[in-house]
Structure formats: C-alpha cells, structure tokens
C-alpha atoms as a PDB file:
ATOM      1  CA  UNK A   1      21.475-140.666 -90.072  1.00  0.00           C
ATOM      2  CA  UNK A   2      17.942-141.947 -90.165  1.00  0.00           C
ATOM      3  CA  UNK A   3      16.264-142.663 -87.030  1.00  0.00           C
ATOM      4  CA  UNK A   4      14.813-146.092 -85.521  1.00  0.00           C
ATOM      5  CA  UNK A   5      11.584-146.317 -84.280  1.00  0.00           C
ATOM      6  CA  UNK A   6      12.616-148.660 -81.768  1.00  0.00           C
ATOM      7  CA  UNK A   7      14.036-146.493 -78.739  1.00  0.00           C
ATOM      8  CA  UNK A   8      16.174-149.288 -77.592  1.00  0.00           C
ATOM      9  CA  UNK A   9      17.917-149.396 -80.856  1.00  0.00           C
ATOM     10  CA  UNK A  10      18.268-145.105 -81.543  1.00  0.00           C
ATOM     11  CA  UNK A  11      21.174-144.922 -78.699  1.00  0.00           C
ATOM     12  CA  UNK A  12      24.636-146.227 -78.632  1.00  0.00           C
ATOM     13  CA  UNK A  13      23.683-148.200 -74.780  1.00  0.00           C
ATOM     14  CA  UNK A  14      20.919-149.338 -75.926  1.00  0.00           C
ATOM     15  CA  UNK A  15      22.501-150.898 -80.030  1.00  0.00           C
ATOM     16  CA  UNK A  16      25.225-152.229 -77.063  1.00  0.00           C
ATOM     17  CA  UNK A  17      22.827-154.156 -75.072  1.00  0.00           C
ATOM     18  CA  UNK A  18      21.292-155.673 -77.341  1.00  0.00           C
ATOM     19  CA  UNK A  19      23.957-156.809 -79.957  1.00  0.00           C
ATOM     20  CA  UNK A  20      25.587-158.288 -76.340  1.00  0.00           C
ATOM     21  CA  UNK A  21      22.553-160.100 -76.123  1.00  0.00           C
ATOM     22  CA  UNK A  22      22.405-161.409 -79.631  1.00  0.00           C
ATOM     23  CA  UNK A  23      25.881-162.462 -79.320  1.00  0.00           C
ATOM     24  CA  UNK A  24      25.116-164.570 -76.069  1.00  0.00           C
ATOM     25  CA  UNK A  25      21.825-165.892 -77.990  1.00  0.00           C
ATOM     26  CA  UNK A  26      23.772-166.402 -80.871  1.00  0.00           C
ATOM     27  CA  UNK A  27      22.162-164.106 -83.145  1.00  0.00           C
ATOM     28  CA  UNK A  28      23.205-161.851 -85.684  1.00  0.00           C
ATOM     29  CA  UNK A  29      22.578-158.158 -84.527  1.00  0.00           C
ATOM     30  CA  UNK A  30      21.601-157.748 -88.750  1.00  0.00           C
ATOM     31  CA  UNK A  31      19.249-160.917 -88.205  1.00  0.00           C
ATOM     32  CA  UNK A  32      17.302-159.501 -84.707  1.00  0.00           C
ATOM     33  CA  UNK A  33      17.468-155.907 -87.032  1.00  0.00           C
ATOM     34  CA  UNK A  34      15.461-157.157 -89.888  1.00  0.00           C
ATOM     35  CA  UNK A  35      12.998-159.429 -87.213  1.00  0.00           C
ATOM     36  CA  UNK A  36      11.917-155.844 -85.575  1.00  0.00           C
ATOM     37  CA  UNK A  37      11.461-154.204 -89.015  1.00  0.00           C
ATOM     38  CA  UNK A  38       9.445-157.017 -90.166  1.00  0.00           C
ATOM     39  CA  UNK A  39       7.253-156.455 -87.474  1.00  0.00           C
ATOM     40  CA  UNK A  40       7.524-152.361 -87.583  1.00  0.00           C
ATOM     41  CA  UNK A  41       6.670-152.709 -91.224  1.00  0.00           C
ATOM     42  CA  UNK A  42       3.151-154.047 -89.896  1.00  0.00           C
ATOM     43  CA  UNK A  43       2.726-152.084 -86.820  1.00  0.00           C
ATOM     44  CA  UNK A  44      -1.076-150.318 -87.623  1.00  0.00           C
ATOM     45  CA  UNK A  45      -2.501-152.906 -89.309  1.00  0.00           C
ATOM     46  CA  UNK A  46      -5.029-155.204 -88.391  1.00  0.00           C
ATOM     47  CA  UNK A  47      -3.995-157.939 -90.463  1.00  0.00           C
ATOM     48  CA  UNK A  48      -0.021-158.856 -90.372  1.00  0.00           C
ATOM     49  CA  UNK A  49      -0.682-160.365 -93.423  1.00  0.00           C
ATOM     50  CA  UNK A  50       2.801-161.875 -94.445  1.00  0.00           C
ATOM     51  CA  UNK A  51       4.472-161.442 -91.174  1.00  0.00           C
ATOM     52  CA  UNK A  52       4.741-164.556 -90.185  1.00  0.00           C
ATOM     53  CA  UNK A  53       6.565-165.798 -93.570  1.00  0.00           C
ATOM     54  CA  UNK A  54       8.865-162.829 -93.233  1.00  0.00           C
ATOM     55  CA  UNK A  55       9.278-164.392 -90.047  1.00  0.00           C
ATOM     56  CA  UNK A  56      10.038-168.165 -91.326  1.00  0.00           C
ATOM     57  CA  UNK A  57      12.686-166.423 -94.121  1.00  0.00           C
ATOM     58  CA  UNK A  58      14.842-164.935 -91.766  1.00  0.00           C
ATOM     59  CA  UNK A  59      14.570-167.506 -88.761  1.00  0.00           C
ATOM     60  CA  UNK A  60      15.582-169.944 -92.140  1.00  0.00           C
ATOM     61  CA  UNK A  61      18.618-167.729 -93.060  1.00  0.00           C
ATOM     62  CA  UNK A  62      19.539-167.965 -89.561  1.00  0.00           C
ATOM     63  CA  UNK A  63      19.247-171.797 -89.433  1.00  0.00           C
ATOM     64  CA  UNK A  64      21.245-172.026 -92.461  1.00  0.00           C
ATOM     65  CA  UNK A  65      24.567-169.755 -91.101  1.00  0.00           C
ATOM     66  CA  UNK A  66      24.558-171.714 -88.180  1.00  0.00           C
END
C-alpha cells in the first residue's frame, strides 16, 4: 500500500476525520483527495503553473454532481 504524503490522510483517524468532514461539507472524500494531490503535485516549485485550472476542473466536477 503506497503511502500519502499528507500525514492526516496515512492513518485510519485521521482518513476518518476528514471524510466526516467532507461529508458535513458535502464533499466527496475522492474530490478533497484529488484537490491535495493537485497541490502535492506542485509542492517545490516556484511556479504552480496549472494549479489553479486543476483547481477550476475538479471544483467544476463537483458543481456538476451536486
């Protein structure tokens, strides 16, 4: 099993507080997942070139299932 870079997300309290809080925002745990990837994916760079339209895709995706 591969590893998370976010700490939050590597232990079974942690995965549980957060998808609780994505179901009380009303977020998919898969959606807030692939937000802190998008932004892992950057981490080191100087420019976050793209980010911000990864961003606007999956905030979109998320407009459109609700």
């Amino acid at each position: 099993m591969s590893r998370n870079v976010v700490v939050l997300l590597d232990n079974p309290e942690g995965r549980t507080l957060v998808r609780d809080a994505c179901r009380t925002s009303g977020i998919l745990f898969f959606e807030f997942q692939e937000l802190v990837q998008a932004e892992i994916e950057q981490t080191g760079k100087q420019r976050k070139k793209g980010l911000w339209d990864d961003f606007d895709d999956i905030l979109d995706r998320i407009q459109v299932d609700d």
